[in-house]
C-alpha atoms as a PDB file:
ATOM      1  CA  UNK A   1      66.416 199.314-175.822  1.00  0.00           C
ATOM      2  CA  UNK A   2      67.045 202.529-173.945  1.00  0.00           C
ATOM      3  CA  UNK A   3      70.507 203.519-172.744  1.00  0.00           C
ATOM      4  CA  UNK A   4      69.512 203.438-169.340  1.00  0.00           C
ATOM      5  CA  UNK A   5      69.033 199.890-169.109  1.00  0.00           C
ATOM      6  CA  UNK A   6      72.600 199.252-169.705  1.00  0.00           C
ATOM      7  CA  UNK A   7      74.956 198.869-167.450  1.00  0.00           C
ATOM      8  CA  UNK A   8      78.780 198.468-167.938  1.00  0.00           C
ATOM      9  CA  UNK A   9      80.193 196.011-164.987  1.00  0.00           C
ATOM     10  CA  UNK A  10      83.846 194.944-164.942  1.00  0.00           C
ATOM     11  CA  UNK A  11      83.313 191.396-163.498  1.00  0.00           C
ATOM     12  CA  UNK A  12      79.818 189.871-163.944  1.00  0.00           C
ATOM     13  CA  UNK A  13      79.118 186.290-162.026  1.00  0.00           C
ATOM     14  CA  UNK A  14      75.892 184.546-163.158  1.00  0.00           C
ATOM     15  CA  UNK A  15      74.578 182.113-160.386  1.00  0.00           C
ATOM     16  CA  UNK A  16      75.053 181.818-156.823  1.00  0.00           C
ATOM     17  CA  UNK A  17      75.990 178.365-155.563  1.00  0.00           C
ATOM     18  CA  UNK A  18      79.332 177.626-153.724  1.00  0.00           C
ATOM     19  CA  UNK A  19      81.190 178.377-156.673  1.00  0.00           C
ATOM     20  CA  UNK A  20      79.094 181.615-157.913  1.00  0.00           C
ATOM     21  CA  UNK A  21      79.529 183.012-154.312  1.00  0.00           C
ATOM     22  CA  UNK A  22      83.245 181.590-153.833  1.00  0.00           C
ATOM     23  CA  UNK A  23      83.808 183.615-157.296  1.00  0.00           C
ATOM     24  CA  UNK A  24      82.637 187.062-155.583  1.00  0.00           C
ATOM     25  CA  UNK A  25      84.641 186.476-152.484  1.00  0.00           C
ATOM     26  CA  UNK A  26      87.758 186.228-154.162  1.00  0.00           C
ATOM     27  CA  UNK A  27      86.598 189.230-156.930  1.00  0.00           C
ATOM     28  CA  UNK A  28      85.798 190.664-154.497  1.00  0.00           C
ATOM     29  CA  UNK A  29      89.074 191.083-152.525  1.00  0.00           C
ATOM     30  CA  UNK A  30      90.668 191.699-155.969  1.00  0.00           C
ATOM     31  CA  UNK A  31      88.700 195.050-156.680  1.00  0.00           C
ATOM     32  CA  UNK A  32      87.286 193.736-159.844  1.00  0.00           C
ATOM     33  CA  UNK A  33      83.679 195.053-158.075  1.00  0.00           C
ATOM     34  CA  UNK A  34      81.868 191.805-158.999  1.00  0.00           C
ATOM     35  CA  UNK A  35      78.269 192.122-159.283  1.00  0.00           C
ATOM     36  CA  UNK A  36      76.468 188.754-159.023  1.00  0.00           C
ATOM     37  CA  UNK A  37      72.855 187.687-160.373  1.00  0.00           C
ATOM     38  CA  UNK A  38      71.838 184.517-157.962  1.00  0.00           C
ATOM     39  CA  UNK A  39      68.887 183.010-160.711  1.00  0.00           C
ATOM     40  CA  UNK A  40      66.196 180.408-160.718  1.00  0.00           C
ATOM     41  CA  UNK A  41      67.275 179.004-157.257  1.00  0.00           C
ATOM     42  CA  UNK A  42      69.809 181.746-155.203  1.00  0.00           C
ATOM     43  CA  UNK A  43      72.184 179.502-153.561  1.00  0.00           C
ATOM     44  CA  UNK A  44      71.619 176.484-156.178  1.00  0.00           C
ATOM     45  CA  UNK A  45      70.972 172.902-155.268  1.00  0.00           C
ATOM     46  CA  UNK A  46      72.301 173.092-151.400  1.00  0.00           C
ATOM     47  CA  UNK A  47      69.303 175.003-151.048  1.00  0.00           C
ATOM     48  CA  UNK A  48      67.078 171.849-151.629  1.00  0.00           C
ATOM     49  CA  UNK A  49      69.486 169.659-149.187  1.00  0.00           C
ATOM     50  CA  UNK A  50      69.222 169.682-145.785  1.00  0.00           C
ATOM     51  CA  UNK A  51      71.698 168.300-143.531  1.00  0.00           C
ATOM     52  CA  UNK A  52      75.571 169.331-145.329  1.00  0.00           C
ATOM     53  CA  UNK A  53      78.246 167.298-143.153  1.00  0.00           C
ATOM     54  CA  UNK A  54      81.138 166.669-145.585  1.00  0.00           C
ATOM     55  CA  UNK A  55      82.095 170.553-145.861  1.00  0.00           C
ATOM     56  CA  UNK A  56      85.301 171.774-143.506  1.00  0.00           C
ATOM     57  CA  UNK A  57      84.808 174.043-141.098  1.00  0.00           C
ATOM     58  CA  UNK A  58      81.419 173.110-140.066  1.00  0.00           C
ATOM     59  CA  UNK A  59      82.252 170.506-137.671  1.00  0.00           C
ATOM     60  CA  UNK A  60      78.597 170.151-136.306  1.00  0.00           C
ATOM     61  CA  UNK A  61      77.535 170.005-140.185  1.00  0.00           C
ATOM     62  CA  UNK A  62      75.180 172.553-141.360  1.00  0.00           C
ATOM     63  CA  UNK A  63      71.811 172.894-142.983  1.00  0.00           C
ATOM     64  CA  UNK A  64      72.331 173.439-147.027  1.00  0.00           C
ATOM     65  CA  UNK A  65      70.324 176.598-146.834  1.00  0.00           C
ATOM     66  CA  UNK A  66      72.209 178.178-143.900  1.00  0.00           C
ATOM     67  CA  UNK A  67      75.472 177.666-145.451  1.00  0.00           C
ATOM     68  CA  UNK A  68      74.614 179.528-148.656  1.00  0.00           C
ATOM     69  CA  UNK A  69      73.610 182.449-146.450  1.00  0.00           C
ATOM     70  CA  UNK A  70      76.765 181.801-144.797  1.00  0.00           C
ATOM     71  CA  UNK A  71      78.343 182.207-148.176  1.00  0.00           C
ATOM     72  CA  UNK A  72      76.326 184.990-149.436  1.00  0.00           C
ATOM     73  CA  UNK A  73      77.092 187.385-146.252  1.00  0.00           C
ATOM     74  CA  UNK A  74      80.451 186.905-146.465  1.00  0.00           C
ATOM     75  CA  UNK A  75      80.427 187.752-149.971  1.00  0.00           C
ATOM     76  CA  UNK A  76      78.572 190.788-149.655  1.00  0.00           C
ATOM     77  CA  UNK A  77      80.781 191.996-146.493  1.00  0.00           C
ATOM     78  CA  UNK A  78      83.847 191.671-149.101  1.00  0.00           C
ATOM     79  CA  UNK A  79      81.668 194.067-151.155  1.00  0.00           C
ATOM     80  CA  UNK A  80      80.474 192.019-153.844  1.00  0.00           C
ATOM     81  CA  UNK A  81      77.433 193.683-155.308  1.00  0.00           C
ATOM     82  CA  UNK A  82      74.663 190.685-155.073  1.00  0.00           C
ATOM     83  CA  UNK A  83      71.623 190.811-156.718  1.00  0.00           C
ATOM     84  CA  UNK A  84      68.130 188.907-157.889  1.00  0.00           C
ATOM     85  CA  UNK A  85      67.485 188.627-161.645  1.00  0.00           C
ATOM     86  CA  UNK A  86      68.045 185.501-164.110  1.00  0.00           C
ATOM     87  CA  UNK A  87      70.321 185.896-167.110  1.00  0.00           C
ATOM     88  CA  UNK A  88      67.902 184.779-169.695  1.00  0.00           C
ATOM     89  CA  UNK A  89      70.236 185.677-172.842  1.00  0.00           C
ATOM     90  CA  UNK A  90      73.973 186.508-173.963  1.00  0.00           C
ATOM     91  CA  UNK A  91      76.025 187.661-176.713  1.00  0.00           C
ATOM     92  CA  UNK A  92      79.819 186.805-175.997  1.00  0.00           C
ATOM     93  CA  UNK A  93      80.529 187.472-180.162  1.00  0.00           C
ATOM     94  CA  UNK A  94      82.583 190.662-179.336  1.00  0.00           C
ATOM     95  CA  UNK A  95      83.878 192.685-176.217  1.00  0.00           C
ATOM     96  CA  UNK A  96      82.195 193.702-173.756  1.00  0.00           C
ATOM     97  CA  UNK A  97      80.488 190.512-173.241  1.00  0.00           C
ATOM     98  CA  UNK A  98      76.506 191.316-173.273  1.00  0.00           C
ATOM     99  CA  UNK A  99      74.362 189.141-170.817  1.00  0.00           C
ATOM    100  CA  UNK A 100      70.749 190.163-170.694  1.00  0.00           C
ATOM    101  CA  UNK A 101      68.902 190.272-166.950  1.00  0.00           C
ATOM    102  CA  UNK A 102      65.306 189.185-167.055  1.00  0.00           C
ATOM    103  CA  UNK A 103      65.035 189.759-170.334  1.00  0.00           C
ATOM    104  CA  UNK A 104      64.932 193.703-170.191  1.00  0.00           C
ATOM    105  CA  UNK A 105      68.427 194.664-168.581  1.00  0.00           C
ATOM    106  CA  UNK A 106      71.697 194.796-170.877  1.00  0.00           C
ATOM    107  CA  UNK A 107      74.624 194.136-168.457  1.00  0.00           C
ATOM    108  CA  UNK A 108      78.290 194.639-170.858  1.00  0.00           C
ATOM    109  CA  UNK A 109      80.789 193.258-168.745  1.00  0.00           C
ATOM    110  CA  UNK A 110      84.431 193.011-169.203  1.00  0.00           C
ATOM    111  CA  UNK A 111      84.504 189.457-167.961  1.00  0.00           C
ATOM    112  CA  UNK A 112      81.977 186.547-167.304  1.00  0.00           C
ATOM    113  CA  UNK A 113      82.122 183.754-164.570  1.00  0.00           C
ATOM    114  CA  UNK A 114      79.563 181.077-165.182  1.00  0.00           C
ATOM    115  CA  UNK A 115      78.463 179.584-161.941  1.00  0.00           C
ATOM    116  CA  UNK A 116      74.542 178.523-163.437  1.00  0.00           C
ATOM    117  CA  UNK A 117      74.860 174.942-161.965  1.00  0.00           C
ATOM    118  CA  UNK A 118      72.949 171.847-162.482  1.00  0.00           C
ATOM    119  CA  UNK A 119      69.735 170.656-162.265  1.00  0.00           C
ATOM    120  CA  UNK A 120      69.352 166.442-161.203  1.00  0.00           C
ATOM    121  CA  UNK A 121      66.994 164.807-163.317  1.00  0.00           C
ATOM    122  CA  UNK A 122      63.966 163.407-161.448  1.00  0.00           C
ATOM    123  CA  UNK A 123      61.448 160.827-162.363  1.00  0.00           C
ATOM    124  CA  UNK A 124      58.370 162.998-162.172  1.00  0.00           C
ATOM    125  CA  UNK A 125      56.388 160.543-159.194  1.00  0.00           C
ATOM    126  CA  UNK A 126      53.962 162.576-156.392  1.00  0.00           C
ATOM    127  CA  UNK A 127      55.868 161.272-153.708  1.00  0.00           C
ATOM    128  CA  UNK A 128      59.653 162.578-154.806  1.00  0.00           C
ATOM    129  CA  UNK A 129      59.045 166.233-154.795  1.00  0.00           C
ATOM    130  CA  UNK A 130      56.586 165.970-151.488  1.00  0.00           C
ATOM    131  CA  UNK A 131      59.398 164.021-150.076  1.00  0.00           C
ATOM    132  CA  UNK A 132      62.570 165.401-151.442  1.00  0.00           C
ATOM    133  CA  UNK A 133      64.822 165.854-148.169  1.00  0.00           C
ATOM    134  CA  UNK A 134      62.840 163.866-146.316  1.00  0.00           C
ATOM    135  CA  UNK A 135      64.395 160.769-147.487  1.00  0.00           C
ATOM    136  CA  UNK A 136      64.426 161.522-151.054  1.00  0.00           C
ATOM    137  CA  UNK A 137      67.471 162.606-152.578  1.00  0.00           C
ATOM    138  CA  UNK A 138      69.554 162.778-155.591  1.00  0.00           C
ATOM    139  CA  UNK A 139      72.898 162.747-154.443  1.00  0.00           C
ATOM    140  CA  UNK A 140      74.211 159.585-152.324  1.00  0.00           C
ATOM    141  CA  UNK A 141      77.772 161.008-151.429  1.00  0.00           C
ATOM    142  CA  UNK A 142      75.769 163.936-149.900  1.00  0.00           C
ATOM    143  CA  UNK A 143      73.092 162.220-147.988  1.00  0.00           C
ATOM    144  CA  UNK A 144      73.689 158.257-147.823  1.00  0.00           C
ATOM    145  CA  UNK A 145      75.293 158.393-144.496  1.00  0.00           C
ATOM    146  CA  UNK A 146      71.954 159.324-142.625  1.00  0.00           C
ATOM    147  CA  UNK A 147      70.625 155.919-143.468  1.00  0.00           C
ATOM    148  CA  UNK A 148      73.638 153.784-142.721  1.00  0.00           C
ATOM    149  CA  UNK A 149      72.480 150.763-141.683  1.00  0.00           C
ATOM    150  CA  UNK A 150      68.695 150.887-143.436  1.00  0.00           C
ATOM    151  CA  UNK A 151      67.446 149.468-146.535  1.00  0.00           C
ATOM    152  CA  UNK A 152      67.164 152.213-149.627  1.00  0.00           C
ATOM    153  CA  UNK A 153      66.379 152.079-152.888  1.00  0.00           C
ATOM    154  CA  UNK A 154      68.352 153.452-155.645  1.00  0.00           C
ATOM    155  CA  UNK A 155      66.888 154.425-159.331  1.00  0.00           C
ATOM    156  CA  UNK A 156      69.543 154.583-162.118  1.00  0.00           C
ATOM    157  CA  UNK A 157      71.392 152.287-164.480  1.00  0.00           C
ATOM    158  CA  UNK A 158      74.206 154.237-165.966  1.00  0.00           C
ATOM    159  CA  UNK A 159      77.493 154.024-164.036  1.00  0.00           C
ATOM    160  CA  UNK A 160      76.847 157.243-161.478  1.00  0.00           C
ATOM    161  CA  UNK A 161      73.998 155.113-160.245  1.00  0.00           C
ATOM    162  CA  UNK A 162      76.509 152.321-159.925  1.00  0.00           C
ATOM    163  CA  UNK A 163      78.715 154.585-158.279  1.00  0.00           C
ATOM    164  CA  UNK A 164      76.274 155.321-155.433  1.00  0.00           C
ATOM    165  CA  UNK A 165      74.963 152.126-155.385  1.00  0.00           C
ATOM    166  CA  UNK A 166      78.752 150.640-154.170  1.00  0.00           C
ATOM    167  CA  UNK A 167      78.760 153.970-152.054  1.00  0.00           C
ATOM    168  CA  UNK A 168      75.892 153.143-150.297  1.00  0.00           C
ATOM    169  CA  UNK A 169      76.231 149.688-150.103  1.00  0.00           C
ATOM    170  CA  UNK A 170      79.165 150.583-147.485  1.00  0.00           C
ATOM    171  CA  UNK A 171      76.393 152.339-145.174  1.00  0.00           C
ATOM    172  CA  UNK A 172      73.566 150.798-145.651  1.00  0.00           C
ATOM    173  CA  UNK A 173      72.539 147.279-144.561  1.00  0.00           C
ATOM    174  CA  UNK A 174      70.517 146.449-148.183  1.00  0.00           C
ATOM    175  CA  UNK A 175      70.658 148.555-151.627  1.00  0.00           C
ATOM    176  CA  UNK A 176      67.613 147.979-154.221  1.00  0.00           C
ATOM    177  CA  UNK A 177      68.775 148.958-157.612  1.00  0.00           C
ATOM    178  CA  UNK A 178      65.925 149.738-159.756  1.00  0.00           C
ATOM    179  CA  UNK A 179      66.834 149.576-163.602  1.00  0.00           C
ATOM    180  CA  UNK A 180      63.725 150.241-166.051  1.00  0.00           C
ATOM    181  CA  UNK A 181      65.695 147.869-169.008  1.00  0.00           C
ATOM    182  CA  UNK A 182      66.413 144.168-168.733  1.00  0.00           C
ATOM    183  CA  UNK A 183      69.706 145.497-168.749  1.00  0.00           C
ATOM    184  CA  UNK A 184      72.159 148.291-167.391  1.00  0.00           C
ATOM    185  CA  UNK A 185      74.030 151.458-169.093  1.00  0.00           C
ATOM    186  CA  UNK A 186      76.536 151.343-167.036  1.00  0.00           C
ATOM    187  CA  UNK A 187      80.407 150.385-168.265  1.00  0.00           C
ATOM    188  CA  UNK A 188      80.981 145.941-168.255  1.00  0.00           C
ATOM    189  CA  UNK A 189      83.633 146.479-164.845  1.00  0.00           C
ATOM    190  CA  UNK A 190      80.980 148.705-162.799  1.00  0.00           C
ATOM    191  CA  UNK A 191      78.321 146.328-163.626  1.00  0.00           C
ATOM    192  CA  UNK A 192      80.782 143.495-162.617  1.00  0.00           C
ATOM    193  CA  UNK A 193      81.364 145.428-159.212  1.00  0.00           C
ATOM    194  CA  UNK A 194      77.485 145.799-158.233  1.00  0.00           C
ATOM    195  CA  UNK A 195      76.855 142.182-159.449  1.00  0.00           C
ATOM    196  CA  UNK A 196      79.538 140.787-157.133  1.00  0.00           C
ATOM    197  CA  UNK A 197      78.028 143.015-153.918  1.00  0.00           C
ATOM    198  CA  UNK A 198      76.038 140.892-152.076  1.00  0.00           C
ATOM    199  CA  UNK A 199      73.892 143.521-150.745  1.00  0.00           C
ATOM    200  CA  UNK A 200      73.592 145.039-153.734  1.00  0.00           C
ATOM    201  CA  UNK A 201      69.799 143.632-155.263  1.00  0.00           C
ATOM    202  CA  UNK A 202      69.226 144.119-158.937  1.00  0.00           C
ATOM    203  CA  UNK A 203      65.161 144.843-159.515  1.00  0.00           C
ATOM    204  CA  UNK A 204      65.462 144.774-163.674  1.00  0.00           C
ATOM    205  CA  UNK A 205      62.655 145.646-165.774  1.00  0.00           C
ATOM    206  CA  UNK A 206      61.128 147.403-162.728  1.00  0.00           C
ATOM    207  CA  UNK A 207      59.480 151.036-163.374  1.00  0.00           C
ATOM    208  CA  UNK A 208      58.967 152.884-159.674  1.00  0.00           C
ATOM    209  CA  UNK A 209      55.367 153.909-159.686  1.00  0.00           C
ATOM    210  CA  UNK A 210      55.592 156.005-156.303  1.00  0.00           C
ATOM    211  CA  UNK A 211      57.682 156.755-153.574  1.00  0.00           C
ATOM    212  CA  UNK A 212      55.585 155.904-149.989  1.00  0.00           C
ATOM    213  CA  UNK A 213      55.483 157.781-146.741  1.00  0.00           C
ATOM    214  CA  UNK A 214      54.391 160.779-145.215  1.00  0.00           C
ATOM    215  CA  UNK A 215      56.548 162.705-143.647  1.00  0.00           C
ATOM    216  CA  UNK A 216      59.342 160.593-143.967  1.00  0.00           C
ATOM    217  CA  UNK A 217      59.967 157.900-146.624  1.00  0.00           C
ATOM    218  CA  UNK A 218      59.165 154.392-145.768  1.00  0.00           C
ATOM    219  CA  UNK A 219      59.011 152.353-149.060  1.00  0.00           C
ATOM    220  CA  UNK A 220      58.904 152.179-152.887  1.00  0.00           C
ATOM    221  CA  UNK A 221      56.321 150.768-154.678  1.00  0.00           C
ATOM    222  CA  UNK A 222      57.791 149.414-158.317  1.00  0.00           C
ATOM    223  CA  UNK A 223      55.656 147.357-161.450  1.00  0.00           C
ATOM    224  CA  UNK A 224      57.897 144.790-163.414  1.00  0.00           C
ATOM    225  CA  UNK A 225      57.236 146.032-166.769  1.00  0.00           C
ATOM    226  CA  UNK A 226      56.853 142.364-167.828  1.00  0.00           C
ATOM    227  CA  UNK A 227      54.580 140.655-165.473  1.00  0.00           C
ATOM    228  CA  UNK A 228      52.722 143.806-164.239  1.00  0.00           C
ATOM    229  CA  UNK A 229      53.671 142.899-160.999  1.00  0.00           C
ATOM    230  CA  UNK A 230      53.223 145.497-158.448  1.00  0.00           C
ATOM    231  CA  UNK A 231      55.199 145.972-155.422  1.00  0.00           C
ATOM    232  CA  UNK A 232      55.748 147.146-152.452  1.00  0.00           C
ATOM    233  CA  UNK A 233      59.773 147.526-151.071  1.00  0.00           C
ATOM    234  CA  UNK A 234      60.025 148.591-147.527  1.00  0.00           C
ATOM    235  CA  UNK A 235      62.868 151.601-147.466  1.00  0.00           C
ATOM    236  CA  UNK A 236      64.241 154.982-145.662  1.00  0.00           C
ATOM    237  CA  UNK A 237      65.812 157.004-148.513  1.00  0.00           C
ATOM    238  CA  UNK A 238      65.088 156.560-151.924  1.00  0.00           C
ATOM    239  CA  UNK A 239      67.926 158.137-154.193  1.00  0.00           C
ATOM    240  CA  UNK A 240      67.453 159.016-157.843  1.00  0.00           C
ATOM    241  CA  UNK A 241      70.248 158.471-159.749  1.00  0.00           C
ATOM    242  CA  UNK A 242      69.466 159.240-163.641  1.00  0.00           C
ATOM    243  CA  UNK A 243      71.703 161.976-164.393  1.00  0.00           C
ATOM    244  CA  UNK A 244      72.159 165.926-163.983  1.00  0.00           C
ATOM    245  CA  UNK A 245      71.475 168.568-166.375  1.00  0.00           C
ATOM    246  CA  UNK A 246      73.086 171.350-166.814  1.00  0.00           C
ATOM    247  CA  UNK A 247      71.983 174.950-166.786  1.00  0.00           C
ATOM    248  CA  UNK A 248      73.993 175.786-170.115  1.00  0.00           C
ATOM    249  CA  UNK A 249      71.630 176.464-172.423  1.00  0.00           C
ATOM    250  CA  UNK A 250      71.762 180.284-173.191  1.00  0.00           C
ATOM    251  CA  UNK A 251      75.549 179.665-173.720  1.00  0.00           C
ATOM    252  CA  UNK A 252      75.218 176.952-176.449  1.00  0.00           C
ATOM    253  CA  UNK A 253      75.865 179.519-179.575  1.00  0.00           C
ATOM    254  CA  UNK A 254      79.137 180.669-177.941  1.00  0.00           C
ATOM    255  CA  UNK A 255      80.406 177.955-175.559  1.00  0.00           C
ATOM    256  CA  UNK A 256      81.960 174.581-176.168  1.00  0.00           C
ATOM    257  CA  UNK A 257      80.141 172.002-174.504  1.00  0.00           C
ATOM    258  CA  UNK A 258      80.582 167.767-174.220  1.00  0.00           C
ATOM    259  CA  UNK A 259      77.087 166.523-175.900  1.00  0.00           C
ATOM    260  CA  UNK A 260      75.118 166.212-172.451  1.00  0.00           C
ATOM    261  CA  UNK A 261      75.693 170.238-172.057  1.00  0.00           C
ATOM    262  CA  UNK A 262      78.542 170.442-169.662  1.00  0.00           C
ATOM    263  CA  UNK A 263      80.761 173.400-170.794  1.00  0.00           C
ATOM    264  CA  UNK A 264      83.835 172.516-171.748  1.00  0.00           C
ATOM    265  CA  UNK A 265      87.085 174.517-169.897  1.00  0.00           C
ATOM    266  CA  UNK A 266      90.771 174.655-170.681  1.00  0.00           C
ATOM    267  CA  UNK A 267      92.065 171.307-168.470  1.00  0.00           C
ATOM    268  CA  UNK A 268      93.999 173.180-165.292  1.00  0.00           C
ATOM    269  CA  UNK A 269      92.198 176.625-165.805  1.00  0.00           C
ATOM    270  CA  UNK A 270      87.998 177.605-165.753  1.00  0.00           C
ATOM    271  CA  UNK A 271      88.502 179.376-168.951  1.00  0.00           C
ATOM    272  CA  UNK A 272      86.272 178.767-171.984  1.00  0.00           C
ATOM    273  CA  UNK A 273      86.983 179.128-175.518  1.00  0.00           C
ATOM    274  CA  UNK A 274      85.534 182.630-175.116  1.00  0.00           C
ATOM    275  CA  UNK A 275      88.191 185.196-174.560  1.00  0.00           C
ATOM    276  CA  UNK A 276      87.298 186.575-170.668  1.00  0.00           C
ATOM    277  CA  UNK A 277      84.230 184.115-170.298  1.00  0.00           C
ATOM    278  CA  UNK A 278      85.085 181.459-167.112  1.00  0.00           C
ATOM    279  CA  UNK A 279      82.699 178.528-166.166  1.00  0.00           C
ATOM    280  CA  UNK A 280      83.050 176.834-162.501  1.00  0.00           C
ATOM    281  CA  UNK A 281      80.988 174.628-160.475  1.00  0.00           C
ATOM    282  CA  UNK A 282      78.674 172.163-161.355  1.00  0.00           C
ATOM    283  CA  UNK A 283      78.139 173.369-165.099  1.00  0.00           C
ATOM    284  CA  UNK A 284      81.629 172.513-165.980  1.00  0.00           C
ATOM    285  CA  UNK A 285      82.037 169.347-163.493  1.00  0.00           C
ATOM    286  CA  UNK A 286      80.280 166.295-164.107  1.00  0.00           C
ATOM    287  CA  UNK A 287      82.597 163.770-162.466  1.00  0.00           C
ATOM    288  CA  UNK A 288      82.864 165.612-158.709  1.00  0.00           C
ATOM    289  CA  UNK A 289      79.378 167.527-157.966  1.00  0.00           C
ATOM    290  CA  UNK A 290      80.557 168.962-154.622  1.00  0.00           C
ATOM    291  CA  UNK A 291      80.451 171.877-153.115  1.00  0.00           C
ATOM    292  CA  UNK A 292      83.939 172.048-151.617  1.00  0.00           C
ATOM    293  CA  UNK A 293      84.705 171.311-155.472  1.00  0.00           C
ATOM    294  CA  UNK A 294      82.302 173.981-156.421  1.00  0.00           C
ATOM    295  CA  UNK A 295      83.571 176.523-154.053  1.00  0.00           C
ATOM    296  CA  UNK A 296      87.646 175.316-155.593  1.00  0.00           C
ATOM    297  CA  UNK A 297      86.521 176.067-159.164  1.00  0.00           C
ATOM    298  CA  UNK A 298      85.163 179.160-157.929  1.00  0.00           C
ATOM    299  CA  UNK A 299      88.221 180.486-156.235  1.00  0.00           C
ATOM    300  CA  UNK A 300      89.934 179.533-159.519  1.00  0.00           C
ATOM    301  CA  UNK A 301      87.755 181.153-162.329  1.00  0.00           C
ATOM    302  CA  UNK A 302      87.720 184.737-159.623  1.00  0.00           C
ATOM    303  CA  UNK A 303      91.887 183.943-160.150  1.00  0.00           C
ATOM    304  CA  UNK A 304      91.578 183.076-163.663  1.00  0.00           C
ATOM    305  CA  UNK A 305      89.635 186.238-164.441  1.00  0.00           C
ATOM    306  CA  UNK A 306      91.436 188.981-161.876  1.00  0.00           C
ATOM    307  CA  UNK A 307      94.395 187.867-164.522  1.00  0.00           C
ATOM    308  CA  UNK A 308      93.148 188.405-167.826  1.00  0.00           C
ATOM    309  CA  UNK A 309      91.689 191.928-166.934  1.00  0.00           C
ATOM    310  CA  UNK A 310      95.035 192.520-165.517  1.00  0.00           C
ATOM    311  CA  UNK A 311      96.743 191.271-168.849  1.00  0.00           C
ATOM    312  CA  UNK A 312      94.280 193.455-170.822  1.00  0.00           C
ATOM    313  CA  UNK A 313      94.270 196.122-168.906  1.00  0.00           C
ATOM    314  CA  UNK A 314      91.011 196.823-167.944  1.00  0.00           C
END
């Protein structure tokens, strides 16, 4: 690799949700001259949500997409050094940390923020992507209160699904729970809770074929994997509730992470058990998946960082 492909940075942020952007803000304003690589999706998964009502500030609620370029402008007037380019490798053995750009560019950077995200699972069916914000959505807390008062459908059977099923079934006039097993994942007291909501309905054995509609979505149409059954359930918003991944996977030779990939940080702090290497947002935080909680982390791991370049002296 040729020298001039490297580049020495003193604060490097990978990904640029709430928290990658909330990050260069704050590093921003603390001179550490962040330079930020946005990835896959610049602006992460509010950038596949439309309506965002639950963030302050925004008291006419905002589209997702406006409010990351809300996010990124502000970061870049702070002078935050934002770029495109996906970190597709890293070696945090020694110091500088090394994080290869698009596979050709060496970055060496005194410290790392980890903002990459993560990705919700879907079920693979024509109608979810053609439909995805139209009705179709993987987050309930986000999006169930446009439907209040409709029928949906939920997919899932571990206990976030059971979560946003008793979420929704506060809005919403009728919840479908569709579980593939003649049973659920979820813990014996959140199954307890759904069965005792009266209108919660349990579809078990059910697979979801397709989700229906145009532009909109207007039903569900499910098989019973035991009778071969096929039908049709009239809804407005189908939600698909089977888990999140997330984008960890380069890290997984230097990073602690819980078994589904969530990398682990110091309880209080976003620091890893990598000397000057901070995680925040959704990569690090299964149980919350906000943005406001994003954009927190963020703030934190910008804090957590300005400190231990202080403390080293770089």
């Amino acid at each position: 690799m040729a020298d001039e492909n490297i580049e020495k940075v003193h604060c490097l942020i990978i990904g640029s949700g709430p928290a990658g952007y909330t990050a260069a803000i704050y590093a921003a304003r603390a001179n550490l001259k962040p330079v930020l690589y946005q990835g896959l999706q610049p602006g992460g998964q509010l950038t596949i949500t439309t309506e965002v009502e639950n963030y302050p500030g925004y008291p006419e609620g905002v589209q997702g997409p406006e409010m990351m370029i809300d996010f990124e402008k502000q970061a870049k007037r702070m002078g935050a050094d934002i770029r495109y380019g996906i970190a597709t490798k890293v070696d945090f053995s020694g110091h500088p940390h090394k994080v290869w750009i698009d596979d050709e560019k060496l970055i060496e950077a005194d410290a790392v923020i980890i903002c990459t995200g993560a990705s919700a699972k879907w079920l693979g069916l024509p109608g979810e992507q053609r439909l995805n914000g139209f009705g179709v959505s993987a987050c309930a807390v986000c999006d169930g209160f446009f439907f209040r008062g409709k029928e949906v459908a939920i997919v899932g059977a571990g206990d976030t699904a059971a979560e946003e099923a008793l979420y929704l079934s506060k809005i919403c006039s009728t919840v479908h729970m569709l579980v593939r097993r003649d049973e659920m994942r979820a813990s014996k007291v959140m199954q307890e809770r759904v069965r005792n909501t009266p209108n919660i309905k349990i579809y078990f054995n059910t697979e979801t074929e397709d989700v229906l509609g145009e532009d909109k979505v207007t039903g569900v149409r499910v098989r019973n994997n035991k009778s071969g059954e096929i039908t049709e359930i009239p809804v407005s918003a189908f939600f698909v509730a089977i888990g999140h991944q997330p984008n960890s996977e380069i890290f997984k030779d230097y990073l602690e992470m819980d078994e589904t990939g969530y990398i682990k940080t110091i309880p209080g702090t976003t620091k890893t058990n990598v000397e000057g290497v901070f995680a925040a947002g959704d990569v690090q935080d299964k149980i919350y998946r906000q943005a406001i909680t994003a954009a927190g982390s963020g703030c934190m791991a910008a804090l957590d960082a300005e400190r231990y370049l202080g403390e080293k002296g770089l």
